[in-house]
N, C-alpha and C. Protein backbone atom coordinates (compact mmCIF):
# COMPACT_ATOMS: atom_id res chain seq x y z
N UNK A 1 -50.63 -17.28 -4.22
CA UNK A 1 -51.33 -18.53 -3.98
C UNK A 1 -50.90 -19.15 -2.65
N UNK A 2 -49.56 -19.18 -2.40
CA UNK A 2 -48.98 -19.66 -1.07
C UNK A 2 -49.05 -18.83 0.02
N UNK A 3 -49.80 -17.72 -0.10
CA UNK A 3 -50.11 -16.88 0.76
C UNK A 3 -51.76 -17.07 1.26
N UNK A 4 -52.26 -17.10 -0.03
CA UNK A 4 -53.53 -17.40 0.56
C UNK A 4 -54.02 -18.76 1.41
N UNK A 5 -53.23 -19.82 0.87
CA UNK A 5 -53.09 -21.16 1.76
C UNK A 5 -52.42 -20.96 2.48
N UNK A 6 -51.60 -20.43 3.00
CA UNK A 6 -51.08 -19.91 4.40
C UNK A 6 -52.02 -19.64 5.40
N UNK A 7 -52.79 -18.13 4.92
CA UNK A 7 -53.87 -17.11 5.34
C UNK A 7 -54.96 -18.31 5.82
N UNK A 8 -55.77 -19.13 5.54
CA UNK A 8 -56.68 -19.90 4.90
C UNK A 8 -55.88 -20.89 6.49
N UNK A 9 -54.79 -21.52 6.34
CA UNK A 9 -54.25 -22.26 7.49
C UNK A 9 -54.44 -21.80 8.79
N UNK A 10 -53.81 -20.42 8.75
CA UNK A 10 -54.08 -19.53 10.13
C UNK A 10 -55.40 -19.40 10.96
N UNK A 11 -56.09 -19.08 9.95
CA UNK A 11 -57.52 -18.84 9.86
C UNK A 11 -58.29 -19.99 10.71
N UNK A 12 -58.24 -20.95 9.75
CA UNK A 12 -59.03 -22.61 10.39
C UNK A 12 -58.25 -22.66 11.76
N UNK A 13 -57.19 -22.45 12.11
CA UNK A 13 -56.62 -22.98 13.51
C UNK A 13 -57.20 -22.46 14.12
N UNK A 14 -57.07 -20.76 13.94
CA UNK A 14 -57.55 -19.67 14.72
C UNK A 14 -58.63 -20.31 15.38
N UNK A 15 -59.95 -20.43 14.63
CA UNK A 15 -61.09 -20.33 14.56
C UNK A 15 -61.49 -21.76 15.52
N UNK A 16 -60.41 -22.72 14.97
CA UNK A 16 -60.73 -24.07 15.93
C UNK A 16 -60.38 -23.83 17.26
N UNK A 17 -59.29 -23.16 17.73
CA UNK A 17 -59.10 -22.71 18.81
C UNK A 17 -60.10 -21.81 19.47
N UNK A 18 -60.43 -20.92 18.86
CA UNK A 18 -61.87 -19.65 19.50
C UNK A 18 -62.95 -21.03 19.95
N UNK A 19 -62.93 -22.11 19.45
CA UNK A 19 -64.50 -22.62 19.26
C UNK A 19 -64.25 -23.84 20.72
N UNK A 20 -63.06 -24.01 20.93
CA UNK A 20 -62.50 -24.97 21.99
C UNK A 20 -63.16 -24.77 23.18
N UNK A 21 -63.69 -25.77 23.99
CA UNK A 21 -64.12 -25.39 25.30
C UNK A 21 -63.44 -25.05 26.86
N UNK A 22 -63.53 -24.56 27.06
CA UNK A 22 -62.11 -24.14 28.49
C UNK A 22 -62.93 -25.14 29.92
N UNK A 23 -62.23 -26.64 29.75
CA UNK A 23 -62.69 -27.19 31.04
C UNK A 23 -62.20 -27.41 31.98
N UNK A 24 -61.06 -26.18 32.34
CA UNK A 24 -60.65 -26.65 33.33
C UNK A 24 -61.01 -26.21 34.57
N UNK A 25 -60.61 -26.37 35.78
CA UNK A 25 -61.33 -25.84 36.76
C UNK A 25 -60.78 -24.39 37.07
N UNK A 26 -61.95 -24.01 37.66
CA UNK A 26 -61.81 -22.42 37.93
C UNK A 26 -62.50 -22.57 39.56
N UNK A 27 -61.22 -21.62 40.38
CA UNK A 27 -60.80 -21.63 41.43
C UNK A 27 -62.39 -21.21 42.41
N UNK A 28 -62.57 -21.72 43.12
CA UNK A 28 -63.72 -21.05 44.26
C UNK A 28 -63.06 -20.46 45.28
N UNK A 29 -63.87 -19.34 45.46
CA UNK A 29 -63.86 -18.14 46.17
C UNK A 29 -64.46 -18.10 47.78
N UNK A 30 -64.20 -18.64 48.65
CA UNK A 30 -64.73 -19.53 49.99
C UNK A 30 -65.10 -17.62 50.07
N UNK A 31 -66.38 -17.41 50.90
CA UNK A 31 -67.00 -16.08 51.18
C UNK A 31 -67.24 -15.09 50.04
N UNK A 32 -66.88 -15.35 48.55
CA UNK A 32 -66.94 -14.44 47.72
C UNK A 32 -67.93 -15.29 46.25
N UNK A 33 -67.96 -16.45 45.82
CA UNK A 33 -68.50 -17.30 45.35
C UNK A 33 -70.14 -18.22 46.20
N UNK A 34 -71.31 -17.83 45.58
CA UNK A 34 -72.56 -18.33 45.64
C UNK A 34 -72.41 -19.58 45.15
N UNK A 35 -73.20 -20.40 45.82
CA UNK A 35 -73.65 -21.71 45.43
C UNK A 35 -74.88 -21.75 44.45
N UNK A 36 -75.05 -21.80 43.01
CA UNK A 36 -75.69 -21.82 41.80
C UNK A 36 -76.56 -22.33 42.21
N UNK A 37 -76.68 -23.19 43.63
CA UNK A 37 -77.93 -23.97 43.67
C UNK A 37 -79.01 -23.37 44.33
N UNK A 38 -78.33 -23.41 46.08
CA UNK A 38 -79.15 -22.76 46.96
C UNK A 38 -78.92 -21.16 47.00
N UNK A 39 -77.65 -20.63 46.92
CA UNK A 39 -77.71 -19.70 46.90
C UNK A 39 -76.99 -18.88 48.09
N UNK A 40 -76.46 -19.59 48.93
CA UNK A 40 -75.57 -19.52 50.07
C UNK A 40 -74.01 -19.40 49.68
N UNK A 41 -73.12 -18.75 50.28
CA UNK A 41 -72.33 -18.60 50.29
C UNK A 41 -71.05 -19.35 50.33
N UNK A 42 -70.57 -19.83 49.89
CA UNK A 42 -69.74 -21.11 49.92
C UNK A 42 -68.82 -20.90 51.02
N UNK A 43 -68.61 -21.03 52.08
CA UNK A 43 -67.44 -21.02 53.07
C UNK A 43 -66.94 -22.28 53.31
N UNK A 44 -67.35 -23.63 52.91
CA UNK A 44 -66.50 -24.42 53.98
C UNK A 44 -65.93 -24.99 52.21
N UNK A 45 -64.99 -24.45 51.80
CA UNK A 45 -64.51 -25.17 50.35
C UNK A 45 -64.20 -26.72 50.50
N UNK A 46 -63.48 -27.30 51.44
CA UNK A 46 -63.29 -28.43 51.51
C UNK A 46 -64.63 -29.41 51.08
N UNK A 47 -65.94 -28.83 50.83
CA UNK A 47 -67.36 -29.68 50.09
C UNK A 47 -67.64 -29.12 49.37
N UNK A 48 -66.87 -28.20 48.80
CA UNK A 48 -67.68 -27.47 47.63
C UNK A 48 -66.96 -28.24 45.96
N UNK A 49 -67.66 -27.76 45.42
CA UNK A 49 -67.10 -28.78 43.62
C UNK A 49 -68.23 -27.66 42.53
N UNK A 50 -67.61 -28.17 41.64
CA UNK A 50 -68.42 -27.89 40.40
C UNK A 50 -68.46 -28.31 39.20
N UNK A 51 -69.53 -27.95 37.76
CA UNK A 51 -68.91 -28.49 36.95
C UNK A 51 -68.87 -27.24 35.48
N UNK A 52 -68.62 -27.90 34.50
CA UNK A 52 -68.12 -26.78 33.39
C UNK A 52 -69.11 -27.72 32.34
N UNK A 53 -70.01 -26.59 31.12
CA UNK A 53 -70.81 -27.18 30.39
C UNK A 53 -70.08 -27.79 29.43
N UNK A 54 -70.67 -28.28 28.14
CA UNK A 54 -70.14 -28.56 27.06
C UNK A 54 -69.44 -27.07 26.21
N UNK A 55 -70.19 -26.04 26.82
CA UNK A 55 -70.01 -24.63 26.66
C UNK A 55 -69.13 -23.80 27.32
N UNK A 56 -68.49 -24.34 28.15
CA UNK A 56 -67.23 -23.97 28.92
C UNK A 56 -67.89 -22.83 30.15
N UNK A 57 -69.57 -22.66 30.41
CA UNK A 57 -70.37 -22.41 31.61
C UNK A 57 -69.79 -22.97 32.71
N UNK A 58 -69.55 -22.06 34.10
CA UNK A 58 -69.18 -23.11 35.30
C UNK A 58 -69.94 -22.90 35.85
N UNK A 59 -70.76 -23.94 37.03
CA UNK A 59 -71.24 -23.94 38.13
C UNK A 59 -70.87 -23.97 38.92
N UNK A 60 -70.91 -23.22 40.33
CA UNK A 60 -69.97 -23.93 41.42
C UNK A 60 -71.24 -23.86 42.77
N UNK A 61 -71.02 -24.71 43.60
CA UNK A 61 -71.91 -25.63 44.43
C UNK A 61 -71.36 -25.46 45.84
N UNK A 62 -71.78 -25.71 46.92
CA UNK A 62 -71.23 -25.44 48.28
C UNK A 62 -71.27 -26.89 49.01
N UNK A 63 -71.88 -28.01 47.91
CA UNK A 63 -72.14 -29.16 48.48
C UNK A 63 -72.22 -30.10 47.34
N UNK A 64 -71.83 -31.40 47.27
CA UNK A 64 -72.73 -32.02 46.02
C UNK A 64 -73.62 -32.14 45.73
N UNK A 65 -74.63 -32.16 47.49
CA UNK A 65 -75.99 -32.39 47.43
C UNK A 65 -76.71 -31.28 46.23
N UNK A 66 -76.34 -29.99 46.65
CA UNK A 66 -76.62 -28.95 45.63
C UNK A 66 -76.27 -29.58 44.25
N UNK A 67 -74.92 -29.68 43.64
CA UNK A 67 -74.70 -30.33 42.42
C UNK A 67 -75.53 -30.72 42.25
N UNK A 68 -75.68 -32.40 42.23
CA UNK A 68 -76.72 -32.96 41.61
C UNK A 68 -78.05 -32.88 42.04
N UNK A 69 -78.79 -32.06 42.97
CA UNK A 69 -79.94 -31.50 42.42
C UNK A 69 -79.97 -30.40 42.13
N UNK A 70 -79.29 -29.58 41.59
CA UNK A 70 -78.79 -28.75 40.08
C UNK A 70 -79.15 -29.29 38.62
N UNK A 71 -78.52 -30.46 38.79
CA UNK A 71 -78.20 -30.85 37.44
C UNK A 71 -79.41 -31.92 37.11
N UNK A 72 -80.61 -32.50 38.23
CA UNK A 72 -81.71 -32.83 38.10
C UNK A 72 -83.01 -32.35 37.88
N UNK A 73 -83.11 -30.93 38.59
CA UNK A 73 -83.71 -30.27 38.68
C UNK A 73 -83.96 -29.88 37.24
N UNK A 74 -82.70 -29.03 36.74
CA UNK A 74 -82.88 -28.10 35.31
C UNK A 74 -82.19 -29.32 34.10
N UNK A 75 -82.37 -30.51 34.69
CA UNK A 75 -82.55 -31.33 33.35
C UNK A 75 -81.54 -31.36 32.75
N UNK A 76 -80.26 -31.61 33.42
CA UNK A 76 -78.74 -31.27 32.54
C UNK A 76 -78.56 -32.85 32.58
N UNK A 77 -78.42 -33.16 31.53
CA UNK A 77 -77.45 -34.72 31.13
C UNK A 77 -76.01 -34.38 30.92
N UNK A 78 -75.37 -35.81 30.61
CA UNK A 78 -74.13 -36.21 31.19
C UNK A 78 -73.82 -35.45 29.62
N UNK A 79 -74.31 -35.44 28.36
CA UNK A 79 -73.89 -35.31 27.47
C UNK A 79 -73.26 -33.50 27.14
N UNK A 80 -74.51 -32.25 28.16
CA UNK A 80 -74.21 -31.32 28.44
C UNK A 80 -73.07 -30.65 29.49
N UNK A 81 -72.53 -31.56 30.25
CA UNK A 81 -71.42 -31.19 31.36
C UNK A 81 -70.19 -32.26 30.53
N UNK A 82 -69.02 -31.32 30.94
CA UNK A 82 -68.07 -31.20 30.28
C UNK A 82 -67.09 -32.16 30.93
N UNK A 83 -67.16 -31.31 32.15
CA UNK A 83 -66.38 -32.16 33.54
C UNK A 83 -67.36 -31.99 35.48
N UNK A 84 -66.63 -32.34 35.62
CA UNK A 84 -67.20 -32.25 37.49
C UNK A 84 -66.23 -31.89 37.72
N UNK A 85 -65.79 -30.76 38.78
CA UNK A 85 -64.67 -30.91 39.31
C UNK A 85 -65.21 -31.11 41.19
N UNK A 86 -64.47 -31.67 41.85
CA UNK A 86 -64.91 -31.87 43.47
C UNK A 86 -63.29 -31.03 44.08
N UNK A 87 -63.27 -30.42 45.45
CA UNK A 87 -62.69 -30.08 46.44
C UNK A 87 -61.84 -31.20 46.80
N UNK A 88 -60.40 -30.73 46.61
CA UNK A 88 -59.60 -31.99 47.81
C UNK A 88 -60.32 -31.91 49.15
N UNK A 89 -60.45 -32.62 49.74
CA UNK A 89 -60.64 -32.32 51.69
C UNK A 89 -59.40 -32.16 51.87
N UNK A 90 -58.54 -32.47 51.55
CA UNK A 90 -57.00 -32.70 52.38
C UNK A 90 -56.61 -31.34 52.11
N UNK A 91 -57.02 -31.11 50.56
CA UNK A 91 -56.45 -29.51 49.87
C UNK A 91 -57.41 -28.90 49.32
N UNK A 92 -58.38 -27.84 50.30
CA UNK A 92 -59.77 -27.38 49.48
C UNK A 92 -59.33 -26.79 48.17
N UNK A 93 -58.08 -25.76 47.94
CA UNK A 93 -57.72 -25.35 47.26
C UNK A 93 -57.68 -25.58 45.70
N UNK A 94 -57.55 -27.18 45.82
CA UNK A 94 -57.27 -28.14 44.57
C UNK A 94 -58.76 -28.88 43.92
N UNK A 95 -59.11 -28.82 42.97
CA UNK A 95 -59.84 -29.10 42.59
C UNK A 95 -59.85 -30.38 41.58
N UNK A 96 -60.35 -31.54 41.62
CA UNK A 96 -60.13 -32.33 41.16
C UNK A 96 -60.86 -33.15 39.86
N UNK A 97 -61.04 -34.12 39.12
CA UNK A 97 -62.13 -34.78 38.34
C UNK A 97 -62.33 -35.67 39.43
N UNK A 98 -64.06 -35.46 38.94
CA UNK A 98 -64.39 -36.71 40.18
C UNK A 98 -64.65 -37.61 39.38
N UNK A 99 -64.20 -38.26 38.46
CA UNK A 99 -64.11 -39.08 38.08
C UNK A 99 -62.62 -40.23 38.89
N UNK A 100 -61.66 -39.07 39.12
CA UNK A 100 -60.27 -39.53 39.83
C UNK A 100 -60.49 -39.32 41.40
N UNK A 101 -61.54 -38.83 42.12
CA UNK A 101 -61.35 -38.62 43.24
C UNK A 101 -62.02 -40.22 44.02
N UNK A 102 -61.78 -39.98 45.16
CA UNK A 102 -61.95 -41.00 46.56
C UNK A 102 -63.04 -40.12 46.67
N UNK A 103 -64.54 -40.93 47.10
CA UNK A 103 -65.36 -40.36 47.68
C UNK A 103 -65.75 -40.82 48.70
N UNK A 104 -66.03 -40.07 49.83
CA UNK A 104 -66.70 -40.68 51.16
C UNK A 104 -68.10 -40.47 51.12
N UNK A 105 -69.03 -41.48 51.57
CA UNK A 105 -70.25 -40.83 52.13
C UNK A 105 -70.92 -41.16 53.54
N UNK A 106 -71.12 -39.97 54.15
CA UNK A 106 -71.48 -40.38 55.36
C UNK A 106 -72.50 -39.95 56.35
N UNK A 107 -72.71 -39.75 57.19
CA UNK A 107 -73.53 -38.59 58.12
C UNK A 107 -72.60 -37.61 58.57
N UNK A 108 -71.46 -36.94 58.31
CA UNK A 108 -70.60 -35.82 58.70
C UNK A 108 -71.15 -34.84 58.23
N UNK A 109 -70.66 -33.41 59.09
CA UNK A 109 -71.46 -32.30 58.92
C UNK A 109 -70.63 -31.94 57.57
N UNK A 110 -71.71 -31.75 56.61
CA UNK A 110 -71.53 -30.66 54.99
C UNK A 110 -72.34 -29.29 55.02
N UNK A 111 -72.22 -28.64 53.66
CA UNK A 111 -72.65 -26.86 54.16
C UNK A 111 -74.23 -27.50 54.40
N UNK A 112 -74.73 -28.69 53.31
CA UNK A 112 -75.83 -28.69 52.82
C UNK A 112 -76.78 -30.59 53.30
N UNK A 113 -75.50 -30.66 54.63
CA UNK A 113 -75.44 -32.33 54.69
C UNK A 113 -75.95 -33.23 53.77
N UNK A 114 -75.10 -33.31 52.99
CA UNK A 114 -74.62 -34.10 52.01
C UNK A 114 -74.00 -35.24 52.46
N UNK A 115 -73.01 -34.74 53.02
CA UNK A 115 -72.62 -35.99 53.84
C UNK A 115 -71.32 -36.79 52.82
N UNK A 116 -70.61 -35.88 52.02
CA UNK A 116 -69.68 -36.06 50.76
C UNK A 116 -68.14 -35.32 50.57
N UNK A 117 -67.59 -36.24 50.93
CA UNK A 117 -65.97 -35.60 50.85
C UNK A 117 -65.32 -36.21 49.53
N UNK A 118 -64.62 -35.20 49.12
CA UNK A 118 -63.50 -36.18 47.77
C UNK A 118 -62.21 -35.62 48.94
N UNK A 119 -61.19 -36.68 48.06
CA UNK A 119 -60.35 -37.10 48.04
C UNK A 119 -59.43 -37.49 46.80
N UNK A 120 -58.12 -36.61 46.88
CA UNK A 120 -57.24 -36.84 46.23
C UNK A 120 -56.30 -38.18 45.86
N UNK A 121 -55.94 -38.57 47.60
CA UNK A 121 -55.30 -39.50 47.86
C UNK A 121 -56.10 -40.56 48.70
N UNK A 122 -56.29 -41.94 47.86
CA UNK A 122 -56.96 -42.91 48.52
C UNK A 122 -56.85 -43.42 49.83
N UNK A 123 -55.43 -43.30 50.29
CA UNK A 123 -55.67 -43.90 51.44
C UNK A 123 -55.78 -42.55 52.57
N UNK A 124 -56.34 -41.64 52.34
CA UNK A 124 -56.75 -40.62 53.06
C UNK A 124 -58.21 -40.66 53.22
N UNK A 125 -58.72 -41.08 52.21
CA UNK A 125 -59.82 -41.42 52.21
C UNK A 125 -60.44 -42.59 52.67
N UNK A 126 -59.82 -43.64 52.92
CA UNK A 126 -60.04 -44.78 53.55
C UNK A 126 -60.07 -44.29 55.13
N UNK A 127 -59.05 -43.61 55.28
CA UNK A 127 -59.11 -43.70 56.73
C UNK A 127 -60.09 -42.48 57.24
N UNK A 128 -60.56 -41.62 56.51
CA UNK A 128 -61.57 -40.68 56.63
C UNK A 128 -62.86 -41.15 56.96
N UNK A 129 -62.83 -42.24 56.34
CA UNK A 129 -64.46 -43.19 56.14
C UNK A 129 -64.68 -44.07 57.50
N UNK A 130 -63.44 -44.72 57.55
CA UNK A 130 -63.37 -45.08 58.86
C UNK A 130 -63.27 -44.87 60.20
N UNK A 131 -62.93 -43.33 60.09
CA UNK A 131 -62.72 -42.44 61.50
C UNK A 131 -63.95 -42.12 61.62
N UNK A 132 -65.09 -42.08 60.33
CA UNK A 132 -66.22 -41.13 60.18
C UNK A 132 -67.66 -42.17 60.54
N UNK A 133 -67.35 -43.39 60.25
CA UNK A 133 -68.39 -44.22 59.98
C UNK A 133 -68.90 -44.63 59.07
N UNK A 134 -68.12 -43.90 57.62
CA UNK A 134 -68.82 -43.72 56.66
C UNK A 134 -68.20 -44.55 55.56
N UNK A 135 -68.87 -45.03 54.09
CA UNK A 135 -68.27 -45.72 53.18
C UNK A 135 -67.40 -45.15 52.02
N UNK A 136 -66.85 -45.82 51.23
CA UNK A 136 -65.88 -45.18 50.97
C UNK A 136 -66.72 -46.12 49.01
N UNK A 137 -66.89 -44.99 48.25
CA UNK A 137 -67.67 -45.05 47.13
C UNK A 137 -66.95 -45.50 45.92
N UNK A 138 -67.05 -46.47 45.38
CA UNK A 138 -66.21 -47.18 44.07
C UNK A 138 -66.58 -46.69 42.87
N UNK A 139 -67.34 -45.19 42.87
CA UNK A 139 -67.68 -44.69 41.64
C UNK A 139 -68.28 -43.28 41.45
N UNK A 140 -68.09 -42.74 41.23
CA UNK A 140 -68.88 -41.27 41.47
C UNK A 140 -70.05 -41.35 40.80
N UNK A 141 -70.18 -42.43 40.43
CA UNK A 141 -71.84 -42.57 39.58
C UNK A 141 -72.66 -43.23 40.67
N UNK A 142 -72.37 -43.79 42.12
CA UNK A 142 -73.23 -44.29 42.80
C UNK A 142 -73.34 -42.59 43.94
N UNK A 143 -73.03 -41.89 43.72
CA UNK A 143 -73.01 -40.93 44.32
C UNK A 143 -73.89 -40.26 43.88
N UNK A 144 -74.36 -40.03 42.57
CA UNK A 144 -75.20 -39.47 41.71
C UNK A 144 -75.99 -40.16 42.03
N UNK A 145 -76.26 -41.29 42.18
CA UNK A 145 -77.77 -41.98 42.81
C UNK A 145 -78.08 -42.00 43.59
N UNK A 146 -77.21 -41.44 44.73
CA UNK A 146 -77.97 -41.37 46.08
C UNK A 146 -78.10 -40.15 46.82
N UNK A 147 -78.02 -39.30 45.50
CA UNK A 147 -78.20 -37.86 45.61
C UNK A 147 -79.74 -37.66 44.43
């Protein structure tokens, strides 16, 4: 009996674990990774981002502009994406929630002029905006609107 409620314990974890979604970010490949949107090659990582479904699906993008008309285009709501992740500029390498990032927007050259940098560290981003001309965004949801 204490075996089978054992068995029966293992089991349910197991199974809750198999069913878990994996959102974390997964690394872009600058020359080896397509942009889901347009279809270009991602080289300049420092603008590239992506996001992960409710299904643990990733997209990855060479621009935001791509992102969110990705995610307009084929009709994806907020309720189907899991996370966003955006590019440090400072560290393309690092991938961030843009929910936590500094965003710039500006007229600077992007793969897809977008015109959209994240940022890790705020006051990198302040002074990015200001070297650039550009504003410095209090929400990644006004970014989504003017995309």
């Amino acid at each position: 009996m204490k075996k089978t409620i054992l068995c029966s314990i293992v089991l349910s974890v197991m199974m809750l674990a198999a069913c878990s979604v994996n959102d974390k970010p997964q690394a872009i490949q600058a020359g080896k990774d397509n942009c889901d949107k347009c279809g270009m090659s991602i080289e300049k990582k420092q603008f590239s981002c992506e996001f992960i479904t409710d299904k643990g699906k990733c997209f990855k993008f060479d621009d935001a502009t791509c992102l969110f008309h990705y995610l307009h285009d084929n009709q994806i709501g907020d309720s189907t994406v899991a996370k966003i992740y955006v590019a440090d500029y400072d560290q393309p390498d690092s991938l961030i929630d843009i929910r936590r990032a500094s965003l710039v927007l500006g007229e600077f050259q992007t793969p897809m002029n977008g015109g959209v940098a994240a940022f890790k560290n705020h006051t990198h981003a302040v002074k990015f905006a200001k070297d650039n001309n550009a504003i410095l965004l209090d929400s990644w949801e006004r970014l989504k609107i003017s995309h």
